[in-house]
Protein backbone atom coordinates (compact mmCIF):
# COMPACT_ATOMS: atom_id res chain seq x y z
CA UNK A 1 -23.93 -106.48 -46.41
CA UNK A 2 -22.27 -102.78 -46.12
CA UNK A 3 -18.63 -103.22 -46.17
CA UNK A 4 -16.29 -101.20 -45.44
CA UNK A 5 -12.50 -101.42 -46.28
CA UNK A 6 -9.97 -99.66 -44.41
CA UNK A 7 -6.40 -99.77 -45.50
CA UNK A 8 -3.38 -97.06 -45.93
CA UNK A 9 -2.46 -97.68 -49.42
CA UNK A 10 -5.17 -99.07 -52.16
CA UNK A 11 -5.53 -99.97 -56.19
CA UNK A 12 -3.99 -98.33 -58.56
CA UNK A 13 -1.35 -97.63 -56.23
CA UNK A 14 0.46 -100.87 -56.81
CA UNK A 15 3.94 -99.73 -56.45
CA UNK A 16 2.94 -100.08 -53.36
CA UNK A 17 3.47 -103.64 -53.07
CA UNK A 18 0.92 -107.21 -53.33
CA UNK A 19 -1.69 -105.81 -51.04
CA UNK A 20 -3.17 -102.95 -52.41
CA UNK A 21 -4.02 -105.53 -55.64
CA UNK A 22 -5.03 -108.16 -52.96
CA UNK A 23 -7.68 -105.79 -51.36
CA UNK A 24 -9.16 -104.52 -54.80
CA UNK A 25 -9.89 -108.01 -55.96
CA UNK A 26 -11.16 -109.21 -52.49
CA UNK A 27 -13.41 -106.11 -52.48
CA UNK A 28 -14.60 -106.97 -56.62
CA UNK A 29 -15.32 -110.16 -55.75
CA UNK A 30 -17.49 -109.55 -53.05
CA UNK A 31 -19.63 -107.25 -55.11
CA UNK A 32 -20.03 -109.36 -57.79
CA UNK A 33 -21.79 -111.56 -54.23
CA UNK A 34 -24.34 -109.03 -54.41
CA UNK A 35 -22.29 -106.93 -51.34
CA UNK A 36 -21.78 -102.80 -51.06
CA UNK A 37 -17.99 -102.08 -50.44
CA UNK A 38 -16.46 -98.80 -49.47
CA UNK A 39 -13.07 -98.26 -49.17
CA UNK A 40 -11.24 -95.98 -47.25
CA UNK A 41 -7.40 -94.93 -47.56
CA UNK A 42 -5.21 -91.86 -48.29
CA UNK A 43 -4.21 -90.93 -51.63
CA UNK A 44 0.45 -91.12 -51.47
CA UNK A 45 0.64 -87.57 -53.17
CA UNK A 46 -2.61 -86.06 -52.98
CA UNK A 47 -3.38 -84.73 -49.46
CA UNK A 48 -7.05 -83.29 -49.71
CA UNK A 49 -10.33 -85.60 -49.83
CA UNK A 50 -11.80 -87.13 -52.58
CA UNK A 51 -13.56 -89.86 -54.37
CA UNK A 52 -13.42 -92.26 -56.74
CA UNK A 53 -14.82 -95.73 -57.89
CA UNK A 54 -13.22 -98.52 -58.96
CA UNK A 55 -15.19 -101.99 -60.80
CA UNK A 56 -18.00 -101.00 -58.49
CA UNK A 57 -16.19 -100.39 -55.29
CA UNK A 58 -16.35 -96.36 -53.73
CA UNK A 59 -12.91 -95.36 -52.75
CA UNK A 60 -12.71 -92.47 -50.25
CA UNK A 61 -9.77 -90.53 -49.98
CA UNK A 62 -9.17 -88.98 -46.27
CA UNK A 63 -7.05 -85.72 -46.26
CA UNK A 64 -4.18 -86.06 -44.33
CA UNK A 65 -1.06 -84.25 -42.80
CA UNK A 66 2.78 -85.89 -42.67
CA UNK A 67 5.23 -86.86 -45.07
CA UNK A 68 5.88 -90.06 -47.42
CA UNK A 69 4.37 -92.72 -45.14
CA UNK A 70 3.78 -90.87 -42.40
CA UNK A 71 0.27 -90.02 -42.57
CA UNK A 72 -2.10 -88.62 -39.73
CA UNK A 73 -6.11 -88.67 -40.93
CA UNK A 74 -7.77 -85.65 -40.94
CA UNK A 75 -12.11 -85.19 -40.77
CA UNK A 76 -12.74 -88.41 -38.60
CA UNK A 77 -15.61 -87.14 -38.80
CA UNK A 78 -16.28 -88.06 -42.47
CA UNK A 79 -14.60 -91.15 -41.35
CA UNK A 80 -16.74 -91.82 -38.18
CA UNK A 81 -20.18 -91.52 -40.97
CA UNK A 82 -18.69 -94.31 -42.79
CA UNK A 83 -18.37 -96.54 -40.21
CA UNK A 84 -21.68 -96.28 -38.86
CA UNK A 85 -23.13 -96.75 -42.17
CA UNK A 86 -21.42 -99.51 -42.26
CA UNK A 87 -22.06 -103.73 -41.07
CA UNK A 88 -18.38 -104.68 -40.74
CA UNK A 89 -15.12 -102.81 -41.05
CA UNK A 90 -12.17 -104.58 -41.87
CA UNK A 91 -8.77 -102.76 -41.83
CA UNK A 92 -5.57 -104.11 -43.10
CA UNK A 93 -2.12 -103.40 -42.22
CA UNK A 94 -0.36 -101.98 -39.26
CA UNK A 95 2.27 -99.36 -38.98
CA UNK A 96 0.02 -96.72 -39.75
CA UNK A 97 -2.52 -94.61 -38.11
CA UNK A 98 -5.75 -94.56 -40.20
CA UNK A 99 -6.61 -98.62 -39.23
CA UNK A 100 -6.51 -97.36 -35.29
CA UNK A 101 -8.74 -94.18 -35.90
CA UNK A 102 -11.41 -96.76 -37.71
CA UNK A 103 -10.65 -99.22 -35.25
CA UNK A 104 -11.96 -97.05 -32.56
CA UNK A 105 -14.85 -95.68 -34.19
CA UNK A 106 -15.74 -98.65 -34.99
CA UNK A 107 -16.00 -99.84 -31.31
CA UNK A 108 -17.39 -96.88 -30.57
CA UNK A 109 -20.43 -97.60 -32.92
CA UNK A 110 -20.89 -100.95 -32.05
CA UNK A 111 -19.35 -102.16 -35.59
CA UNK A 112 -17.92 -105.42 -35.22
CA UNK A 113 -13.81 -104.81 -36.44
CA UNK A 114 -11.78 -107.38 -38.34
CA UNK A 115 -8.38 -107.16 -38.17
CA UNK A 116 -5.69 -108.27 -40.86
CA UNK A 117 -2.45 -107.70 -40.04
CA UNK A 118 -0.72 -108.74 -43.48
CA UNK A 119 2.58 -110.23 -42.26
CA UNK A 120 3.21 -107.26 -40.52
CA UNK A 121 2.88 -107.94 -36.71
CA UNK A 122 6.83 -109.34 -36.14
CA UNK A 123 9.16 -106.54 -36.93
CA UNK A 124 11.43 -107.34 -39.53
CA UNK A 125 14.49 -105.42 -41.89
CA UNK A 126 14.02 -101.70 -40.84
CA UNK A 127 12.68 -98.95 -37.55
CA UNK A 128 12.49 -101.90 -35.60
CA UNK A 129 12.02 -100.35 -32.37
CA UNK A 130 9.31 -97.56 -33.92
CA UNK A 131 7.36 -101.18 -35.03
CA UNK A 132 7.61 -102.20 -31.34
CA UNK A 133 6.41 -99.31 -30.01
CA UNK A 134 3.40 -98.93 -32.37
CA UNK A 135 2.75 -102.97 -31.67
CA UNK A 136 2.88 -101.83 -27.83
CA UNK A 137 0.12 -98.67 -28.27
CA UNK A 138 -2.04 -99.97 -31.45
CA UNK A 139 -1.71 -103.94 -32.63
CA UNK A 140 -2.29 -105.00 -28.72
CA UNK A 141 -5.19 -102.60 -28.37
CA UNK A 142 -6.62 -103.58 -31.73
CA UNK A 143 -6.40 -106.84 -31.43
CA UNK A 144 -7.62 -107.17 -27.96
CA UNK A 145 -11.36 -105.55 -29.39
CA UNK A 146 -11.35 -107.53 -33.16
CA UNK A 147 -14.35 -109.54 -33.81
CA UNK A 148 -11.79 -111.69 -35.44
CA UNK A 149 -8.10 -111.36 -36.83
CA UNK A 150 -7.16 -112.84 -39.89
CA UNK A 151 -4.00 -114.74 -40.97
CA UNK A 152 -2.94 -115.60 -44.59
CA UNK A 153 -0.92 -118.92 -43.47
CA UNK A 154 -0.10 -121.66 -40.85
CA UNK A 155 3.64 -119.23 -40.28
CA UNK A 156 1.91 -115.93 -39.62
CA UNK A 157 -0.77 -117.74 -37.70
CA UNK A 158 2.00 -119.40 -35.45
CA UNK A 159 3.28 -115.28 -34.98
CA UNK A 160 -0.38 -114.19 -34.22
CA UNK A 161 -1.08 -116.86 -31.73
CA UNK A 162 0.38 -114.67 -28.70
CA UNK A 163 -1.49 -111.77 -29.72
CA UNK A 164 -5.10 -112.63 -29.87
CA UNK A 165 -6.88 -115.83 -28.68
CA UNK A 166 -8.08 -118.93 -31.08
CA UNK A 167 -11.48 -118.61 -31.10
CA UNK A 168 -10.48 -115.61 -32.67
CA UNK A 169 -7.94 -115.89 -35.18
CA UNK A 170 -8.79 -116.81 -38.48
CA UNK A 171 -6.68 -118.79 -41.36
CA UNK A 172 -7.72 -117.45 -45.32
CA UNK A 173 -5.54 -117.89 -48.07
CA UNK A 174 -4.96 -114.99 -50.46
CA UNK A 175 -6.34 -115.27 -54.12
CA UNK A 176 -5.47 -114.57 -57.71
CA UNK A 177 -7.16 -114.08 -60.84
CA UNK A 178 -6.37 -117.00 -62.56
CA UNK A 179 -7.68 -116.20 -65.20
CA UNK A 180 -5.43 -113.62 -66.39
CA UNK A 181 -2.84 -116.23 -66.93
CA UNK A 182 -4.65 -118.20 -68.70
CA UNK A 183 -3.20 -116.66 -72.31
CA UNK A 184 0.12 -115.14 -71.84
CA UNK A 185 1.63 -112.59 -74.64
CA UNK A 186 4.71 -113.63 -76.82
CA UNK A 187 7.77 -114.04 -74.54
CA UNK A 188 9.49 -112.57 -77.72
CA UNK A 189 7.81 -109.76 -76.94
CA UNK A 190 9.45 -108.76 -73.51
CA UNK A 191 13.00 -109.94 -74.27
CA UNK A 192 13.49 -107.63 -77.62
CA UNK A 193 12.34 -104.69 -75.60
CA UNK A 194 14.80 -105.80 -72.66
CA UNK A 195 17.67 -106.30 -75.10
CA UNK A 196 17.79 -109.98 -74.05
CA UNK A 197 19.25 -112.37 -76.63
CA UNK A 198 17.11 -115.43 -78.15
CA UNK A 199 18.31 -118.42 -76.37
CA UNK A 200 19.46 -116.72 -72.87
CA UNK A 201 16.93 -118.45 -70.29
CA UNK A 202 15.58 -115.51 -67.84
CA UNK A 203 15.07 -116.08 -64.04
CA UNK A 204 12.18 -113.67 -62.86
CA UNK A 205 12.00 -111.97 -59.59
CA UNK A 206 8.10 -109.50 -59.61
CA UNK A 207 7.89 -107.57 -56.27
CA UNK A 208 9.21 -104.64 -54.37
CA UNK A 209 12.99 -103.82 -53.98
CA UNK A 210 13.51 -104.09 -50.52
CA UNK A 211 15.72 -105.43 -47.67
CA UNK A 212 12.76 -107.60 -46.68
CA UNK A 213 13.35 -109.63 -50.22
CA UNK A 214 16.22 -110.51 -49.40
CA UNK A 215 17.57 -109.32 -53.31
CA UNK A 216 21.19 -109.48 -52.49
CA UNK A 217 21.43 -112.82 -51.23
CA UNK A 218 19.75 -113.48 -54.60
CA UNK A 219 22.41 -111.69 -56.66
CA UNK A 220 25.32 -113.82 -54.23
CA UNK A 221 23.45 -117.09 -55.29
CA UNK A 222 22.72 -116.06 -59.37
CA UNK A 223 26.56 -115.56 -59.30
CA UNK A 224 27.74 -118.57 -57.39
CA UNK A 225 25.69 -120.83 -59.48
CA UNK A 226 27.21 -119.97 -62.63
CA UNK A 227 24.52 -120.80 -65.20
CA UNK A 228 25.18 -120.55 -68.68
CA UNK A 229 22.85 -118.62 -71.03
CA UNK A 230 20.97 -116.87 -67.91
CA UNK A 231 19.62 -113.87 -67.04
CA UNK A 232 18.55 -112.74 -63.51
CA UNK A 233 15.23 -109.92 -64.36
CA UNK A 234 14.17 -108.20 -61.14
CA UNK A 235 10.83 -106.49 -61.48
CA UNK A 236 9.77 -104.10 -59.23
CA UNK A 237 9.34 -100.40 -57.90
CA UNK A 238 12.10 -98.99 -55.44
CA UNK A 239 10.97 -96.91 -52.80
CA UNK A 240 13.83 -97.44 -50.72
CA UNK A 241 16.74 -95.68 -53.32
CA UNK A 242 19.65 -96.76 -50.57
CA UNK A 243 19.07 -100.13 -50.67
CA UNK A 244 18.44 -100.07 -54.37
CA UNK A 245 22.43 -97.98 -54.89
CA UNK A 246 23.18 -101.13 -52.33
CA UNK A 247 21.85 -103.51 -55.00
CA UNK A 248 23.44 -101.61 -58.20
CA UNK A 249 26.75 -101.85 -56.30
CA UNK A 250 26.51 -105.47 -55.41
CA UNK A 251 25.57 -106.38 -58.70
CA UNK A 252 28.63 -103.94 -59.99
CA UNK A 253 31.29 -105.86 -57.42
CA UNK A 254 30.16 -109.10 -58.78
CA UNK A 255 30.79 -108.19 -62.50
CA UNK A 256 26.83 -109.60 -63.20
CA UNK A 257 25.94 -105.67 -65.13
CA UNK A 258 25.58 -107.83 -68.11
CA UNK A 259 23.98 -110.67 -66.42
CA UNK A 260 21.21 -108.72 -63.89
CA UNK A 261 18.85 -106.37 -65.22
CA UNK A 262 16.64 -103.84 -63.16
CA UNK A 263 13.64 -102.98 -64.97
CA UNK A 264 11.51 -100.79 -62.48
CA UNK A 265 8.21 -101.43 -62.19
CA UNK A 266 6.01 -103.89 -64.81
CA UNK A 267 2.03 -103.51 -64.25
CA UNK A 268 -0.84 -105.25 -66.73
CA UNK A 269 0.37 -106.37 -70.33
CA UNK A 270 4.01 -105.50 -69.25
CA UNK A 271 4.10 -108.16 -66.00
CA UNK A 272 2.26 -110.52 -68.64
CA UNK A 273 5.21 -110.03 -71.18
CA UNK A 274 7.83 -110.88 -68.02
CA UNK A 275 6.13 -114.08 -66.63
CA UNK A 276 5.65 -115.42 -70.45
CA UNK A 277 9.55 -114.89 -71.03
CA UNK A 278 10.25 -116.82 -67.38
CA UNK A 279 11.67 -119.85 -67.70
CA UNK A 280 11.87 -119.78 -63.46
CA UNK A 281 10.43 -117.32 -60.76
CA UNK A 282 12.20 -116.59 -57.56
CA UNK A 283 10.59 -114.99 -54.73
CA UNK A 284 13.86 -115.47 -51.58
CA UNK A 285 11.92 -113.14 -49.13
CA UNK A 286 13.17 -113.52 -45.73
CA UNK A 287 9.20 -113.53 -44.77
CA UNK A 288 6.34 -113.17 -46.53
CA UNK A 289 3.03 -113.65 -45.25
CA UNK A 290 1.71 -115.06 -47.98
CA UNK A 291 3.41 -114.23 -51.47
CA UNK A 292 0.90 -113.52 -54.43
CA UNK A 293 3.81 -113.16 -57.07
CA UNK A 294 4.58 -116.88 -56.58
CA UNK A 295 1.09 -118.00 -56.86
CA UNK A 296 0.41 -115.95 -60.33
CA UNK A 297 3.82 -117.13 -61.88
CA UNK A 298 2.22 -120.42 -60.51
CA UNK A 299 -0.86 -119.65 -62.52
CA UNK A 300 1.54 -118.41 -65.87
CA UNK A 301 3.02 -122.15 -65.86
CA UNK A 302 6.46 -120.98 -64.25
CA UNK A 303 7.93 -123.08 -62.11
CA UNK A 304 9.10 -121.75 -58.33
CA UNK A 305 11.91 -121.32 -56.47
CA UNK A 306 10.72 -119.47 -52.77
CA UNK A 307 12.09 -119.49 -49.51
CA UNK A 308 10.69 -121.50 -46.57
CA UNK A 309 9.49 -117.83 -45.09
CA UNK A 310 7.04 -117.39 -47.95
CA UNK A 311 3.25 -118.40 -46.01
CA UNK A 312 2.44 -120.03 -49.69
CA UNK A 313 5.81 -122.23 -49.66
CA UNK A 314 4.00 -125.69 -48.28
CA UNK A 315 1.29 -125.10 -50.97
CA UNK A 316 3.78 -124.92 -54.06
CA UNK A 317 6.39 -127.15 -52.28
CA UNK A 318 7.36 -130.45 -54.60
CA UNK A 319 3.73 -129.59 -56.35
CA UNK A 320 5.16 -126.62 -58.63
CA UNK A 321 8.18 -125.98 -57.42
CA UNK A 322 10.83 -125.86 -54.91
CA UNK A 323 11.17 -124.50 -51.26
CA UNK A 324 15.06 -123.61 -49.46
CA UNK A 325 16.35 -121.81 -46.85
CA UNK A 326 17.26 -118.46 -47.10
CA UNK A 327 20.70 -118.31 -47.44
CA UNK A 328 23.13 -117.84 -50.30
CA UNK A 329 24.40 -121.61 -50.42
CA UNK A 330 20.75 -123.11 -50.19
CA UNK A 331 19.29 -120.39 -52.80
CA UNK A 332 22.40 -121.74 -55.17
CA UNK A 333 21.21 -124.82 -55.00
CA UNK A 334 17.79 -124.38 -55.74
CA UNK A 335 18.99 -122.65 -59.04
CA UNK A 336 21.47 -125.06 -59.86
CA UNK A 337 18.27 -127.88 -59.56
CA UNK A 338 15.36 -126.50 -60.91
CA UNK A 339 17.75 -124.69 -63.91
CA UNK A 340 20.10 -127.83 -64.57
CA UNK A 341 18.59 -131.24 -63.87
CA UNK A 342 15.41 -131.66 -65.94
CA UNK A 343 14.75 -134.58 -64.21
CA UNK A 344 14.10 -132.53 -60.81
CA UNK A 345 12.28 -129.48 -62.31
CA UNK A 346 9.69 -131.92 -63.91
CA UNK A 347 9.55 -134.42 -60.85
CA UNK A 348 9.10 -130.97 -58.35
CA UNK A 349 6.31 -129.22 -61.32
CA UNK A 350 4.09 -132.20 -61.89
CA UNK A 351 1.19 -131.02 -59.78
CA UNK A 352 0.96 -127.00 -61.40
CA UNK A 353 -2.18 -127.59 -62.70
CA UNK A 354 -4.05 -128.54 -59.56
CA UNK A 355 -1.70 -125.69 -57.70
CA UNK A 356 -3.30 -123.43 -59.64
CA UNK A 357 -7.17 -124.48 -59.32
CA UNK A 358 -6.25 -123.90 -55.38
CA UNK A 359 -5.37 -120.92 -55.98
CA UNK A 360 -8.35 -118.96 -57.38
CA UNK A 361 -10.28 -116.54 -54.86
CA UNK A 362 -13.34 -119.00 -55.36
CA UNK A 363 -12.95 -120.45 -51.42
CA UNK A 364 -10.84 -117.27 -49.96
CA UNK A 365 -14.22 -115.34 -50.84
CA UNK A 366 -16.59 -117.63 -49.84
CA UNK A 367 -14.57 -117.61 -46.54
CA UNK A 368 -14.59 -113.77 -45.39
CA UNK A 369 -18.60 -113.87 -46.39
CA UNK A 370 -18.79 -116.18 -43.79
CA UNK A 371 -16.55 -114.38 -41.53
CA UNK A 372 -18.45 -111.07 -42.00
CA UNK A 373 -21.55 -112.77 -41.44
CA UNK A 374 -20.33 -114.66 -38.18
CA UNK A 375 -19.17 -111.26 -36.72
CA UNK A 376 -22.16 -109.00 -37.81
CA UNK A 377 -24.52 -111.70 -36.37
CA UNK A 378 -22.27 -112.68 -32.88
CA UNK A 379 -22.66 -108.28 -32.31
CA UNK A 380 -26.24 -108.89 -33.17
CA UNK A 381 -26.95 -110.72 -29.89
């Protein structure tokens, strides 16, 4: 098959958040199936075209005009060549305005569409009514002419279900590599070069610092429980630097500077060094449509602490780890448990192993093969 892959932000960008790592390995794995994939997506800084390649994958930068995240595509018409080159097109994301341009070429060349929103369909944390709006003149549209729509779990297929019909909306899992986790560096290794004292136990939080994390009710909770010998490590890139001064002053009114550290951004060996020095991971999103950084600490042998708005929560649930509310009081809790009574952690972590067998992109991939072969061959008729 001739794929094509249409998202706003792609690998190495991965300051970017989960997905653009997502895509890259959905897109490897389906050339190592014997598949051509083609991505296309705009460079954040670079505003001309270009191209590059990636473990086998051609990545296609469009040139564009805007600001930040505010891109418009320019030469559709380089655009409009891939897609008719193409079997399937699958675009990812919403909120922008390259997966609408492809969408409608797409149709246009009688190219069966897949749609994926990635959590994004129910506006959440910020422009709220600018989300509404593009929902009202894109997400309807787009969804209304997808071949199929894809969800990542049962919670964001529950949002989805007003917005396209059954027959037509899809459940596949995300994947990871396990395999990357299967020999973790020294956890010495992180903690000297984080000034963190031998003996201090470190809770690990590995995503983006934003409102949608829900990072301050995290910092409220790491100081109401009161652990001894702990350390609360949030990893992650800050594109949003007012909420970020929010969280530096939060942590700064709770008197936790010694207690919470803010490393930036960890990619490769680095993220390695963090999840080997974990002796928990917390991921207290308010949503997440599925939540990869759970499933590869997961995969590291780290227990879990997420919040019930986490799509992978029922999967990791009493099997590696524990699900709560999110709120202050219930994310307390869930510290105080799976940090302080033994007995819980190891009752709540006795099925990790077989977590982590689920979680390899083994039946994810195997799944969207299928998909793009239903599609191609239902437009075929």
């Amino acid at each position: 098959m001739q794929i094509l892959q249409v998202v706003a932000r792609y690998y190495p960008e991965l300051h970017y958040g989960g997905p653009p790592q997502k895509i890259h390995d959905l897109s490897r794995g389906l050339v190592q199936r014997g598949h051509r994939v083609q991505v296309v997506t705009f460079h954040s800084t670079q505003r001309t075209a270009a191209q590059s390649e990636w473990d086998g994958i051609e990545v296609r930068y469009l040139p564009w005009l805007g600001w930040g995240e505010r891109q418009v595509p320019l030469d559709l018409g380089s655009l409009d060549s891939v897609v008719r080159e193409s079997d399937v097109v699958h675009g990812y994301g919403l909120y922008n305005l390259l997966c609408p341009a492809a969408a409608l070429l797409a149709i246009r060349a009688g190219c069966p569409y897949v749609l994926e929103p990635l959590g994004m369909y129910t506006p959440r944390a910020r422009k709220l009514w600018a989300k509404r709006v593009y929902n009202r003149l894109f997400t309807s549209w787009m969804s209304r002419h997808a071949a199929s729509v894809i969800a990542t779990s049962p919670g964001e297929m529950a949002e989805l279900a007003g917005l396209v019909d059954s027959r037509r909306l899809v459940l596949r899992r995300n994947g990871i590599d396990i395999d990357l986790y299967r020999a973790l560096p020294p956890a010495e290794r992180f903690c000297r070069s984080h000034d963190i004292p031998v003996g201090e136990r470190v809770i690990l939080y590995v995503g983006r610092i934003s409102p949608i994390k829900n990072l301050e009710l995290l910092v409220q909770a790491f100081e109401a429980a009161s652990l001894e010998q702990a350390r609360l490590v949030l990893v992650g890139p800050a594109l949003e630097p007012d909420y970020l001064q929010k969280l530096v002053d939060l942590i700064g009114e709770l008197n936790l500077k010694s207690r919470v550290l803010l490393t930036g951004p960890l990619y490769g060996e680095d993220k390695l060094c963090a999840l080997a020095a974990a002796d928990l991971f917390v991921l207290p999103s308010f949503m997440e449509s599925y939540g990869n950084a759970a499933a590869e600490a997961v995969a590291a042998g780290v227990p879990v602490l997420l919040t019930e708005g986490c799509g992978i929560a029922p999967q990791i649930d009493g099997r590696a780890g524990m699900v709560v509310s999110a709120t202050v009081s219930a994310l307390k809790q869930g510290l105080h448990s799976m940090m302080e009574d033994q007995t819980v952690r190891e009752r709540l972590t006795r099925q990790m192993g077989q977590v982590t067998k689920e979680l390899s992109w083994d039946e994810p991939l195997a799944q969207t093969e299928q998909l793009y072969e239903a599609v191609i061959g239902n437009g075929s008729q």
